[in-house]
N, C-alpha and C. Protein backbone atom coordinates (compact mmCIF):
# COMPACT_ATOMS: atom_id res chain seq x y z
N UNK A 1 40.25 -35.92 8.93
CA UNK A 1 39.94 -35.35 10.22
C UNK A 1 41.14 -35.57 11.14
N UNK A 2 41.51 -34.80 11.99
CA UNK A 2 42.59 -34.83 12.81
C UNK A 2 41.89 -34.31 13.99
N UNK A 3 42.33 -35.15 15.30
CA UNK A 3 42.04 -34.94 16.99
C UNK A 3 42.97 -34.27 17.14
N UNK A 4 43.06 -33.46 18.35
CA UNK A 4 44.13 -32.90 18.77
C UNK A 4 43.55 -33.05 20.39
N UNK A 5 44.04 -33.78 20.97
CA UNK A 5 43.69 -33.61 22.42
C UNK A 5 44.64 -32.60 23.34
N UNK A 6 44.37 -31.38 23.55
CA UNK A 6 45.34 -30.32 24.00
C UNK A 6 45.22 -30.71 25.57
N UNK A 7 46.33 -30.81 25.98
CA UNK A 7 46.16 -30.21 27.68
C UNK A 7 46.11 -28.96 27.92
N UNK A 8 45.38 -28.66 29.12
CA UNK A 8 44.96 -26.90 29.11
C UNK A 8 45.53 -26.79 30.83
N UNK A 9 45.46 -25.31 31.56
CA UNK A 9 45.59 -25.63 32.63
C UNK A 9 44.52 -24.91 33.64
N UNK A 10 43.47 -26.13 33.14
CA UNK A 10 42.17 -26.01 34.06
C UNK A 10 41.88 -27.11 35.25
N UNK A 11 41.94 -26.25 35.68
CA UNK A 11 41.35 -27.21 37.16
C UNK A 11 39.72 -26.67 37.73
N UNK A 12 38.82 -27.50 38.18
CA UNK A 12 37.88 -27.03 38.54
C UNK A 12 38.15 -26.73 39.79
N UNK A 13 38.31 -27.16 40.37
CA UNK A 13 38.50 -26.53 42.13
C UNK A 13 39.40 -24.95 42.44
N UNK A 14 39.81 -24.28 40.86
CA UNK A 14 40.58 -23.52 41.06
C UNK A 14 40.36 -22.61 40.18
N UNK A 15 40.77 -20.71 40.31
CA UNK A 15 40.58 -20.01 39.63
C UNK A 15 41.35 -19.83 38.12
N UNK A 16 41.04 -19.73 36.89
CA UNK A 16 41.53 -19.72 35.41
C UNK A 16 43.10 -18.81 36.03
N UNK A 17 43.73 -18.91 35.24
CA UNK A 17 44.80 -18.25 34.45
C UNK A 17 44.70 -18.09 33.29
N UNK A 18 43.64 -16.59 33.18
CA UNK A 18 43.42 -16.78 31.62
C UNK A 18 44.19 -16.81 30.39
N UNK A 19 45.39 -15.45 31.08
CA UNK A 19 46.73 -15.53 29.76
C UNK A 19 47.24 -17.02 29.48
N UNK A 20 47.43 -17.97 30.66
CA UNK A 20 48.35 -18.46 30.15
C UNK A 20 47.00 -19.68 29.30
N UNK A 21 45.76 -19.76 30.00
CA UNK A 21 44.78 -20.72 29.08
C UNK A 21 44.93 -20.25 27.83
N UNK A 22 44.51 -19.35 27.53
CA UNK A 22 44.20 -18.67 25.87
C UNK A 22 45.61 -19.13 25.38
N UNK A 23 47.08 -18.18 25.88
CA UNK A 23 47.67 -18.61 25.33
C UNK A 23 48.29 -20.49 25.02
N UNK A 24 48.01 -21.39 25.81
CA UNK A 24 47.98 -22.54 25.56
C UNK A 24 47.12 -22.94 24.36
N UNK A 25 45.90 -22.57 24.45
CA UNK A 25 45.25 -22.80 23.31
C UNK A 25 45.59 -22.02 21.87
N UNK A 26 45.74 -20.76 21.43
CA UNK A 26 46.37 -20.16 20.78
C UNK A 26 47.25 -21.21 19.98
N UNK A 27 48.70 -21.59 20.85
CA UNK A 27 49.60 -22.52 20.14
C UNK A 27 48.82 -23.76 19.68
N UNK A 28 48.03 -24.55 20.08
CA UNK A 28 47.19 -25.21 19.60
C UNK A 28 46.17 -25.38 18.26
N UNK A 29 46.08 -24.00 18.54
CA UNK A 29 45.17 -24.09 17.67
C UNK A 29 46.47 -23.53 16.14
N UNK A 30 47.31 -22.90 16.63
CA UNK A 30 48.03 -22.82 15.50
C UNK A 30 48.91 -24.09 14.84
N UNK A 31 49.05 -24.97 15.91
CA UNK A 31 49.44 -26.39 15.75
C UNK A 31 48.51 -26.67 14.23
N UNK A 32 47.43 -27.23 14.25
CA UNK A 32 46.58 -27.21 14.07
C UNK A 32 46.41 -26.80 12.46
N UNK A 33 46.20 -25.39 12.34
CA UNK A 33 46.25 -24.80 11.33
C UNK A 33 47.51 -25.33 10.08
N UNK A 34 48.71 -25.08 11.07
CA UNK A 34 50.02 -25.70 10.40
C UNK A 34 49.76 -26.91 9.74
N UNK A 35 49.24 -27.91 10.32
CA UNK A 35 48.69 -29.35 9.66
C UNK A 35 47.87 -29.23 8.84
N UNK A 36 47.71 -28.35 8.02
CA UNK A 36 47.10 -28.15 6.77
C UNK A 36 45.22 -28.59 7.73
N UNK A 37 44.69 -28.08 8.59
CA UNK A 37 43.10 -28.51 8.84
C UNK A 37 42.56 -27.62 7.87
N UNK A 38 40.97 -27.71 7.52
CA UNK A 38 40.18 -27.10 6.94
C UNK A 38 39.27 -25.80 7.95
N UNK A 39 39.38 -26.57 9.12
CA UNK A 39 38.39 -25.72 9.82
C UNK A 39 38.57 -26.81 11.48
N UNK A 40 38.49 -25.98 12.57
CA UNK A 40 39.10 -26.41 13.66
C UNK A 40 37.73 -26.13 14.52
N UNK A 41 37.22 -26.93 15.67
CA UNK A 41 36.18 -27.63 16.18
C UNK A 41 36.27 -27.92 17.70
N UNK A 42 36.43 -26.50 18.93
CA UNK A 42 36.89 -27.23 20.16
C UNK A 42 35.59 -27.71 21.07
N UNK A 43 35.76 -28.81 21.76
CA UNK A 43 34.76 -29.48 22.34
C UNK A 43 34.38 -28.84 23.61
N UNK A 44 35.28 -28.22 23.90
CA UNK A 44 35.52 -27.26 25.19
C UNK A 44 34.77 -25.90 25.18
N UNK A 45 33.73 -26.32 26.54
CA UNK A 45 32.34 -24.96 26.14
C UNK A 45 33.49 -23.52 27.30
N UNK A 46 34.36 -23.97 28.16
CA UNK A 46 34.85 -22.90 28.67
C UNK A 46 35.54 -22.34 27.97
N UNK A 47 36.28 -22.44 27.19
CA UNK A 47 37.60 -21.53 26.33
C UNK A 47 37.24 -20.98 25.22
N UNK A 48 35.77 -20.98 25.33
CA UNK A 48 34.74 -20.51 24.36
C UNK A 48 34.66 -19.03 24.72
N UNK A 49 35.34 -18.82 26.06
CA UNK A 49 35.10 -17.05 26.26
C UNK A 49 36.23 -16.33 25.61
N UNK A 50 36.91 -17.10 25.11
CA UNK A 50 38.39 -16.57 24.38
C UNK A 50 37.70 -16.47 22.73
N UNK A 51 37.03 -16.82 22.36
CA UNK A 51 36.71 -16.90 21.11
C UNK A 51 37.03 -16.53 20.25
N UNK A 52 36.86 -14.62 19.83
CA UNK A 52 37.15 -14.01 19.33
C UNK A 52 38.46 -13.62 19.25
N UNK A 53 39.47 -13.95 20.30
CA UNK A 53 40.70 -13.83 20.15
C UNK A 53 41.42 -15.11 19.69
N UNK A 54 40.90 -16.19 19.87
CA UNK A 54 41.24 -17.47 19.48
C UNK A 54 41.04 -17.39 17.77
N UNK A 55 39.81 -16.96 17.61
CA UNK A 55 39.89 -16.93 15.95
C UNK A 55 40.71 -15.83 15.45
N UNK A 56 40.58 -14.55 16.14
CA UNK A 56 42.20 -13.78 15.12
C UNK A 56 43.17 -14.55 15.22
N UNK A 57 43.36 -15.43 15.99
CA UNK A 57 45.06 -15.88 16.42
C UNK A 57 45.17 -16.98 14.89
N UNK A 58 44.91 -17.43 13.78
CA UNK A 58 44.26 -18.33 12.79
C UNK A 58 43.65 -17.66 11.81
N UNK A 59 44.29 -18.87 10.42
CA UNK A 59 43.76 -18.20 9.35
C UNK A 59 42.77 -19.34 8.71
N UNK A 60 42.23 -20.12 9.68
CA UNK A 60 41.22 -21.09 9.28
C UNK A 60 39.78 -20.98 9.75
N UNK A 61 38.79 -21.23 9.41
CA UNK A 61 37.25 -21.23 10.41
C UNK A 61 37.38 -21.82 11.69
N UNK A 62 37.53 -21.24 12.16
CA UNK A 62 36.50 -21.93 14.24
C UNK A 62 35.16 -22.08 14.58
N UNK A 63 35.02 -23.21 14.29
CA UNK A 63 33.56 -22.99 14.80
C UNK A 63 33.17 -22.65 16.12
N UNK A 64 31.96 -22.57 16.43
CA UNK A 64 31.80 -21.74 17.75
C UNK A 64 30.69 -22.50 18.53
N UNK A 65 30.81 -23.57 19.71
CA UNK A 65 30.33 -24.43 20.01
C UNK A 65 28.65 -23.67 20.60
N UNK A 66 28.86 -22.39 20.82
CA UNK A 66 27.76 -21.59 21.75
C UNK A 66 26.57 -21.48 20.27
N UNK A 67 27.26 -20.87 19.30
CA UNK A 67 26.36 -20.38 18.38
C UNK A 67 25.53 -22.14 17.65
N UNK A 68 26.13 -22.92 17.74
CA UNK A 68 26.05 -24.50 17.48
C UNK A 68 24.94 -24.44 18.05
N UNK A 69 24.93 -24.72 19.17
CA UNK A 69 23.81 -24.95 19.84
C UNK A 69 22.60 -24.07 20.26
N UNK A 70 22.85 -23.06 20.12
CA UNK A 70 21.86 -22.18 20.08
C UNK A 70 20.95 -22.24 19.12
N UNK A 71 21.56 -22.78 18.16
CA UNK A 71 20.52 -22.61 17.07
C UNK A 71 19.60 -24.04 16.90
N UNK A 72 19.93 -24.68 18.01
CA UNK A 72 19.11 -25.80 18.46
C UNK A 72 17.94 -25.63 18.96
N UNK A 73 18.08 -24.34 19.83
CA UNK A 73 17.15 -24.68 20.80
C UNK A 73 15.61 -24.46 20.26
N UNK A 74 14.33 -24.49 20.14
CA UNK A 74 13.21 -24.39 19.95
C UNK A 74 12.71 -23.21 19.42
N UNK A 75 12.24 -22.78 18.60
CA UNK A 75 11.84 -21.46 17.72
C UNK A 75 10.64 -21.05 18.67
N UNK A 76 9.79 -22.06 19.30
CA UNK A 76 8.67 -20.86 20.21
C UNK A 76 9.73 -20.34 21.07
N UNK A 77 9.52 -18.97 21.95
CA UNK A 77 9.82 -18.96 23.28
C UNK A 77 9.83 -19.89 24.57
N UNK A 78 10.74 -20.19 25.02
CA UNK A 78 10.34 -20.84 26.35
C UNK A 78 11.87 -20.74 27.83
N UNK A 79 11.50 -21.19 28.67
CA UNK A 79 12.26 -20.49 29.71
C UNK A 79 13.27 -21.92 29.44
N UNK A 80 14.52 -21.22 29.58
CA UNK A 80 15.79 -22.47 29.33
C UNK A 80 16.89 -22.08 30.54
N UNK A 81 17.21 -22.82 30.45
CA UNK A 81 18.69 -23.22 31.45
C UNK A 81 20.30 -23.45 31.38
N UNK A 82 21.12 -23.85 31.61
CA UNK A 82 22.33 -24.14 31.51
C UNK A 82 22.85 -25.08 32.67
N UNK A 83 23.17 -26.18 32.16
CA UNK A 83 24.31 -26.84 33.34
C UNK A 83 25.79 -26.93 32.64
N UNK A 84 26.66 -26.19 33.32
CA UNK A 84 28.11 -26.07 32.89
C UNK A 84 28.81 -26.13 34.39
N UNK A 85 30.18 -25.89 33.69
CA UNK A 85 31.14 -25.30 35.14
C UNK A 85 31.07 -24.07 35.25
N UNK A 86 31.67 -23.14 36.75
CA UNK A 86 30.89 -21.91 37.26
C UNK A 86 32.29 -21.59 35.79
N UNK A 87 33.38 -21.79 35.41
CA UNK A 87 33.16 -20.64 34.61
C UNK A 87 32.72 -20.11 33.45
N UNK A 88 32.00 -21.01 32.56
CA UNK A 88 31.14 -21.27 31.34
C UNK A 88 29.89 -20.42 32.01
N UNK A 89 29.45 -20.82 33.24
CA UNK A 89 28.46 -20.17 32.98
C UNK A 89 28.71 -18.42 34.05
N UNK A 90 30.16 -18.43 34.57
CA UNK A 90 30.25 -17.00 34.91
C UNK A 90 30.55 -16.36 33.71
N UNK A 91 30.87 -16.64 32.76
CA UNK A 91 31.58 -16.01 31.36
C UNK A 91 30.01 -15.41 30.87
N UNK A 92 28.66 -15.75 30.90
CA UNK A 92 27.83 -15.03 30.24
C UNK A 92 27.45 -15.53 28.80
N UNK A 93 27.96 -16.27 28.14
CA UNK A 93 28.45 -16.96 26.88
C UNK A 93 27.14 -17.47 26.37
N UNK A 94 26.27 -18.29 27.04
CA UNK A 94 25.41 -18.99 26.72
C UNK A 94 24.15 -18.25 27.56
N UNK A 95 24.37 -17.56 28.36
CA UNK A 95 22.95 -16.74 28.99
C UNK A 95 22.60 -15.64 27.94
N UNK A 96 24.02 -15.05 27.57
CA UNK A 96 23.20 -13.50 26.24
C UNK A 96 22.74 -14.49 24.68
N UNK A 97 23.38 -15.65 24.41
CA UNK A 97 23.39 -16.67 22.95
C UNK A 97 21.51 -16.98 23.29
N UNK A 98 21.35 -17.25 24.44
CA UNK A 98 19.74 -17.77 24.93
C UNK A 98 18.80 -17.03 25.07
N UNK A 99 18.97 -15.32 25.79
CA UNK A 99 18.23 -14.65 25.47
C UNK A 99 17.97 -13.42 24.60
N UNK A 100 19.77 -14.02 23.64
CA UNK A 100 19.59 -12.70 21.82
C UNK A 100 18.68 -13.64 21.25
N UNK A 101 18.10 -15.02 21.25
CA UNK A 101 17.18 -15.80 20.40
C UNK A 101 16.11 -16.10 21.05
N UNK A 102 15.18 -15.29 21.70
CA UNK A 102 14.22 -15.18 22.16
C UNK A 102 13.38 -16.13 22.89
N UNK A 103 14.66 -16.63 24.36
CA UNK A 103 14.23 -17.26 25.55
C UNK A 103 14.59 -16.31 26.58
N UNK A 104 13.97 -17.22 27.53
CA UNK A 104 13.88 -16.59 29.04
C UNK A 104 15.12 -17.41 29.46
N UNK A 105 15.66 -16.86 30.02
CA UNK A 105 17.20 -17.77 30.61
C UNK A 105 16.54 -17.73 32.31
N UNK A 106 16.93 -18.98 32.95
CA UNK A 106 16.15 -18.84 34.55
C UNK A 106 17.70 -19.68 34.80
N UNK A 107 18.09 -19.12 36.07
CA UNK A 107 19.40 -20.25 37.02
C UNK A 107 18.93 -19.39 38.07
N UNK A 108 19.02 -20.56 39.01
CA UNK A 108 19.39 -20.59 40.55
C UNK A 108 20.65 -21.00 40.71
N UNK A 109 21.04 -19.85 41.90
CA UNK A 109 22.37 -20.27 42.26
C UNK A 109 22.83 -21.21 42.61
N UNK A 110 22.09 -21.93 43.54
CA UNK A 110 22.12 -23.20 44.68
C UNK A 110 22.89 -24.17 43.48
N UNK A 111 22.25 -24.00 42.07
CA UNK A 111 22.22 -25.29 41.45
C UNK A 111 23.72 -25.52 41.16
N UNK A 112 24.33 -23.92 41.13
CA UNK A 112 25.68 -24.36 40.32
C UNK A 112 26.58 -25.08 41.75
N UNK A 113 26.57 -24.70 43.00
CA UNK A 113 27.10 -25.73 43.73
C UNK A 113 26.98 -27.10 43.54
N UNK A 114 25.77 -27.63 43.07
CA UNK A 114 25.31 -29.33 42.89
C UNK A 114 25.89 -29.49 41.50
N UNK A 115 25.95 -28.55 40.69
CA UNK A 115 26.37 -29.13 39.01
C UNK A 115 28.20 -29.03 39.62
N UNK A 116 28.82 -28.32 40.49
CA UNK A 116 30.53 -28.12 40.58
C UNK A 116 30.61 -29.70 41.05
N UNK A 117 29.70 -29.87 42.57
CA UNK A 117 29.95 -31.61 42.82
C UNK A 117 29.94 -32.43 41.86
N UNK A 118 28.68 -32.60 41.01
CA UNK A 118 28.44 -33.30 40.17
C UNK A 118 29.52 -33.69 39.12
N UNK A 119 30.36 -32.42 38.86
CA UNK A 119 31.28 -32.61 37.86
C UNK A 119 32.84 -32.83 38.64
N UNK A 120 32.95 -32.72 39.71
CA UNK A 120 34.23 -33.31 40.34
C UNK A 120 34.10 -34.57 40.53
N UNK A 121 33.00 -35.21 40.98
CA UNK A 121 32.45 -36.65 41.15
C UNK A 121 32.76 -37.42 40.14
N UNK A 122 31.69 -36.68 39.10
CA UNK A 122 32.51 -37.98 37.60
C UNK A 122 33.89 -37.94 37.36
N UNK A 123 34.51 -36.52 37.47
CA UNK A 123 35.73 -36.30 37.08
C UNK A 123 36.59 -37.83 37.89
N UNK A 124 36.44 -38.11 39.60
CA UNK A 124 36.89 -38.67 40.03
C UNK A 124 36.38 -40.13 39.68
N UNK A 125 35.25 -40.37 39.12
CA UNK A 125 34.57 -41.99 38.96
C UNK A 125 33.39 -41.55 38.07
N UNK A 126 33.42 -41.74 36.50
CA UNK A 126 32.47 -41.91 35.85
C UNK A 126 31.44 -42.68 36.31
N UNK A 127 31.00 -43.68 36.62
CA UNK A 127 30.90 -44.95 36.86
C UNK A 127 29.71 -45.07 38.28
N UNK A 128 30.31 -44.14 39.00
CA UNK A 128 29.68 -44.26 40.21
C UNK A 128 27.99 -43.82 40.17
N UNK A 129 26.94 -44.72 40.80
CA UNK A 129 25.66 -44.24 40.93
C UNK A 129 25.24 -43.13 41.45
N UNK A 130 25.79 -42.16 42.63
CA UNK A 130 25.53 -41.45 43.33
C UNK A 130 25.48 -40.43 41.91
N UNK A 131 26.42 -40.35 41.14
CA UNK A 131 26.13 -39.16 40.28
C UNK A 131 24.75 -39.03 39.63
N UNK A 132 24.06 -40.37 39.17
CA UNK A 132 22.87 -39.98 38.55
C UNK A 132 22.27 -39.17 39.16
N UNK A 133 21.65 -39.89 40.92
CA UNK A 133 20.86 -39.64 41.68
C UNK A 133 21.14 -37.42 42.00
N UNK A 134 22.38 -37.27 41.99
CA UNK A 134 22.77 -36.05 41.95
C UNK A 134 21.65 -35.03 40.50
N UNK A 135 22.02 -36.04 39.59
CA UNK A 135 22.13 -35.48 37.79
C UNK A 135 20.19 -35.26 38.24
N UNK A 136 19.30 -36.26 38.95
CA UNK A 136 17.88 -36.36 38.87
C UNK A 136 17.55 -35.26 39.83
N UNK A 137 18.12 -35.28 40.93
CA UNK A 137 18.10 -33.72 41.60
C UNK A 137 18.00 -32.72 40.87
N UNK A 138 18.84 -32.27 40.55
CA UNK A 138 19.06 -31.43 39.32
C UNK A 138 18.05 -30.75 38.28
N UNK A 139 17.35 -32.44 37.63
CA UNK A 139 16.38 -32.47 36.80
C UNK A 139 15.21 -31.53 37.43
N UNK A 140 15.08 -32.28 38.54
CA UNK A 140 13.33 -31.68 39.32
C UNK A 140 13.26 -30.96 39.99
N UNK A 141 14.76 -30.18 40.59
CA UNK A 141 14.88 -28.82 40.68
C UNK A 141 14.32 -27.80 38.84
N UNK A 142 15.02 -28.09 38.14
CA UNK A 142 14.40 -27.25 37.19
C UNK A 142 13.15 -27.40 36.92
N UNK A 143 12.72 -28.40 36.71
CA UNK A 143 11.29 -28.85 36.47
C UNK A 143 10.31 -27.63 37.77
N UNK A 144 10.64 -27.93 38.25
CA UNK A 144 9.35 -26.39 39.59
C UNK A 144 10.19 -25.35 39.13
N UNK A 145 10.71 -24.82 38.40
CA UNK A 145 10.71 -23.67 37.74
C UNK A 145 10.18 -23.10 36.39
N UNK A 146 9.53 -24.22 35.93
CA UNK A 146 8.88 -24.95 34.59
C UNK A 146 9.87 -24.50 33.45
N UNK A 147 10.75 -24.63 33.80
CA UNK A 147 12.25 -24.64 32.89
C UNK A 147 11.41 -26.03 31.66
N UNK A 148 11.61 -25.38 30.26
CA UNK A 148 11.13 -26.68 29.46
C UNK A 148 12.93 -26.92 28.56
N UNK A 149 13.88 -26.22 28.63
CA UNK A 149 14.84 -27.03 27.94
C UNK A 149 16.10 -26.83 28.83
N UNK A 150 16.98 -27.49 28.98
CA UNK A 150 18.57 -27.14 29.41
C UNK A 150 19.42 -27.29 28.48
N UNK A 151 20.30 -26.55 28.56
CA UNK A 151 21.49 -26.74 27.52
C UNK A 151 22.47 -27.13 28.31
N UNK A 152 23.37 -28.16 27.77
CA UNK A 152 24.49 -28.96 28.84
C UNK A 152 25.66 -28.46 27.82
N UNK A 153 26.52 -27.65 28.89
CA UNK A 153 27.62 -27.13 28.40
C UNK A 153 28.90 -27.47 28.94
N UNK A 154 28.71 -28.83 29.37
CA UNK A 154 30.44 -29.38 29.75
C UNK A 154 29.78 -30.67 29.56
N UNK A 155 31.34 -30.93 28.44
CA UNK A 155 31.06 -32.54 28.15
C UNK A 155 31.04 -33.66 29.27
N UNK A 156 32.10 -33.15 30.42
CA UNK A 156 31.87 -34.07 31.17
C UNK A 156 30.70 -34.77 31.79
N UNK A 157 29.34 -34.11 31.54
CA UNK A 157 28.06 -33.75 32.46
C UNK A 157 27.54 -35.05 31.30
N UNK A 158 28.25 -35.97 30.19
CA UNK A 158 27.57 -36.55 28.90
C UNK A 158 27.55 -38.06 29.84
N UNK A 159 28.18 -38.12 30.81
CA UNK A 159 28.57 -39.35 31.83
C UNK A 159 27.05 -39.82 32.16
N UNK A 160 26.55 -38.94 32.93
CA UNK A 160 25.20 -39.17 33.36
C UNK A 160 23.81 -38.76 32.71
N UNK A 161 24.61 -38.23 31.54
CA UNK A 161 23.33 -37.60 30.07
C UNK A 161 22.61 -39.09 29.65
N UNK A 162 23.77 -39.53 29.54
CA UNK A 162 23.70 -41.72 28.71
C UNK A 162 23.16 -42.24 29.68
N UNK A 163 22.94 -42.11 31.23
CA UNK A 163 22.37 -43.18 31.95
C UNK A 163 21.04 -42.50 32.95
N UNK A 164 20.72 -41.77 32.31
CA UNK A 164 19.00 -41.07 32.73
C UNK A 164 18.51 -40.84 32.20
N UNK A 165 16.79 -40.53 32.46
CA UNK A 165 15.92 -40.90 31.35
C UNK A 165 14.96 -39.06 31.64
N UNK A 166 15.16 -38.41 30.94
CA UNK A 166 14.91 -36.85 31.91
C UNK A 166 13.40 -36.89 30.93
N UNK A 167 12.68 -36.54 31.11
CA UNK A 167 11.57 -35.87 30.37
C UNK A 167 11.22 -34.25 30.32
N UNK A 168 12.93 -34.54 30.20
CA UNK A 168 13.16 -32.29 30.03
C UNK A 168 13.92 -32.30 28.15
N UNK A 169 13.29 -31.26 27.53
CA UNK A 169 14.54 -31.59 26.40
C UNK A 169 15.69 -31.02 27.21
N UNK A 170 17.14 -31.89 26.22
CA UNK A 170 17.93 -31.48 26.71
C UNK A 170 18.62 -31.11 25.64
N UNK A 171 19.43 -30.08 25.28
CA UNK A 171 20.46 -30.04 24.33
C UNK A 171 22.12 -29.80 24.54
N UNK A 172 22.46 -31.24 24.09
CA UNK A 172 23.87 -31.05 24.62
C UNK A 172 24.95 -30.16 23.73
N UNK A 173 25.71 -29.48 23.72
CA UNK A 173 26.74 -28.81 23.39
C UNK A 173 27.37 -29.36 22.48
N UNK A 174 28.07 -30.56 23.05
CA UNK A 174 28.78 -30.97 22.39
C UNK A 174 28.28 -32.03 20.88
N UNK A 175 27.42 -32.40 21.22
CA UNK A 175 26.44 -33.26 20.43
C UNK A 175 25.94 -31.94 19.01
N UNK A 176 25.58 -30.70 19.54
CA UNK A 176 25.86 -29.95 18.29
C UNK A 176 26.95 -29.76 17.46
N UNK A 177 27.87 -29.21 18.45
CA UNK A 177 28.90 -28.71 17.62
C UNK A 177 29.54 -30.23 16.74
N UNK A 178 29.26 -31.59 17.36
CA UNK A 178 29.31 -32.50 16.56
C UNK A 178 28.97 -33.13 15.09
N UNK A 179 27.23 -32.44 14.92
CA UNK A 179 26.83 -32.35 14.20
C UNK A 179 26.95 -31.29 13.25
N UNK A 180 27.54 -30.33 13.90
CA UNK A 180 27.93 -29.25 13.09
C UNK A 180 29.69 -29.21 12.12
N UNK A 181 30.51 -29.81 12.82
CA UNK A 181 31.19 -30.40 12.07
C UNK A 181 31.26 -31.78 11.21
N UNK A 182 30.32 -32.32 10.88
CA UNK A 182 29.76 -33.18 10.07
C UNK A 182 29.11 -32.22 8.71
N UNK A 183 28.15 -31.56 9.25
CA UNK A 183 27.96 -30.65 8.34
C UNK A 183 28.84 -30.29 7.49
N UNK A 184 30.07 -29.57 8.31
CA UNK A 184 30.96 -28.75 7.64
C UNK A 184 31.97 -29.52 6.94
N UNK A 185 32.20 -30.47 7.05
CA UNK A 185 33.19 -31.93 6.28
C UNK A 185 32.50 -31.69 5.27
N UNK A 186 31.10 -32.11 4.99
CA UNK A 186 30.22 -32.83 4.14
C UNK A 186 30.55 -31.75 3.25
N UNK A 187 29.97 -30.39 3.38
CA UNK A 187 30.37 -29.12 2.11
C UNK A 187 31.38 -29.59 1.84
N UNK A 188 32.12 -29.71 2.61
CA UNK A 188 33.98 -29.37 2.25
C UNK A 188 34.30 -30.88 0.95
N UNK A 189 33.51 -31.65 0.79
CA UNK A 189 33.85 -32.76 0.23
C UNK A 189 32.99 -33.03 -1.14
N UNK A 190 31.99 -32.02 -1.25
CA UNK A 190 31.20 -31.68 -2.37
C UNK A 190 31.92 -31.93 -3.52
């Protein structure tokens, strides 16, 4: 297994540069390939809107952190959610993945202002309490929408995932596509 921790040039307080993101990642991911990998795994739910161009750019598997988790979510119907950054969830990525598999997708706007704080906050102090109390807001805002699952689509949001106790399912992103490259080792080693 090989990490590759890429720097990208995302800032949350600021609008993408998508050419030059994709293309940052692109070289990356061809980095990557060059090192003889089997199959390449980004943790990153935003650069997930590049996808399809990220995988022509490569002659190895990408997995696809959206389709990961989607296939998590609960086989009845039920009304689900998203907490990401506005551009994960302006990209559309995980609202059409939620309702091509037969949920109700529900967001209020209000919320993505409290999830942008929320995620500049940890960004600046993991650590700090005010974020839970933010993260429980959050919670019981969805809850009076009878939202029964959220999908958490920025790892950073995993800060205050570990130190609250939600009685919402939650399915994290990254925690799939985790398990999903475990999976994919395990074939590969048959």
């Amino acid at each position: 297994m090989m990490v590759y921790s890429l720097p990208t040039p995302f800032y949350i307080d600021r609008p993408i540069n998508h050419e030059l993101m994709k293309k940052t990642i692109i070289k990356g991911l061809q980095k990557l390939e060059l090192a003889g990998v089997d199959f390449i795994a980004m943790p990153c739910n935003s650069v997930h809107i590049y996808f399809n161009e990220l995988k022509e750019s490569i002659g190895v598997p990408l997995l696809n952190i959206v389709e990961e988790t989607i296939k998590q979510l609960p086989m009845r119907s039920q009304k689900v959610t998203i907490f990401s950054t506005s551009s994960t969830f302006e990209s559309g990525i995980y609202e059409k993945g939620i309702i091509n598999s037969g949920h109700e997708f529900v967001f209020k706007a209000q919320w993505q202002g409290k999830l942008n704080n929320l995620i500049q906050k940890i960004k600046l102090d993991k650590k700090n309490i005010d974020n839970v109390g933010i993260w429980n807001e959050l919670i019981e805002d969805v809850k009076k929408e009878d939202i029964e699952s959220i999908v958490i689509a920025c790892t950073d949001l995993n800060a205050v995932l570990e130190k609250s106790h939600n009685k919402i399912n939650i399915i994290d992103a990254s925690k799939c596509l985790a398990e999903s490259v475990i999976c994919r080792y395990l074939e590969l080693i048959k």
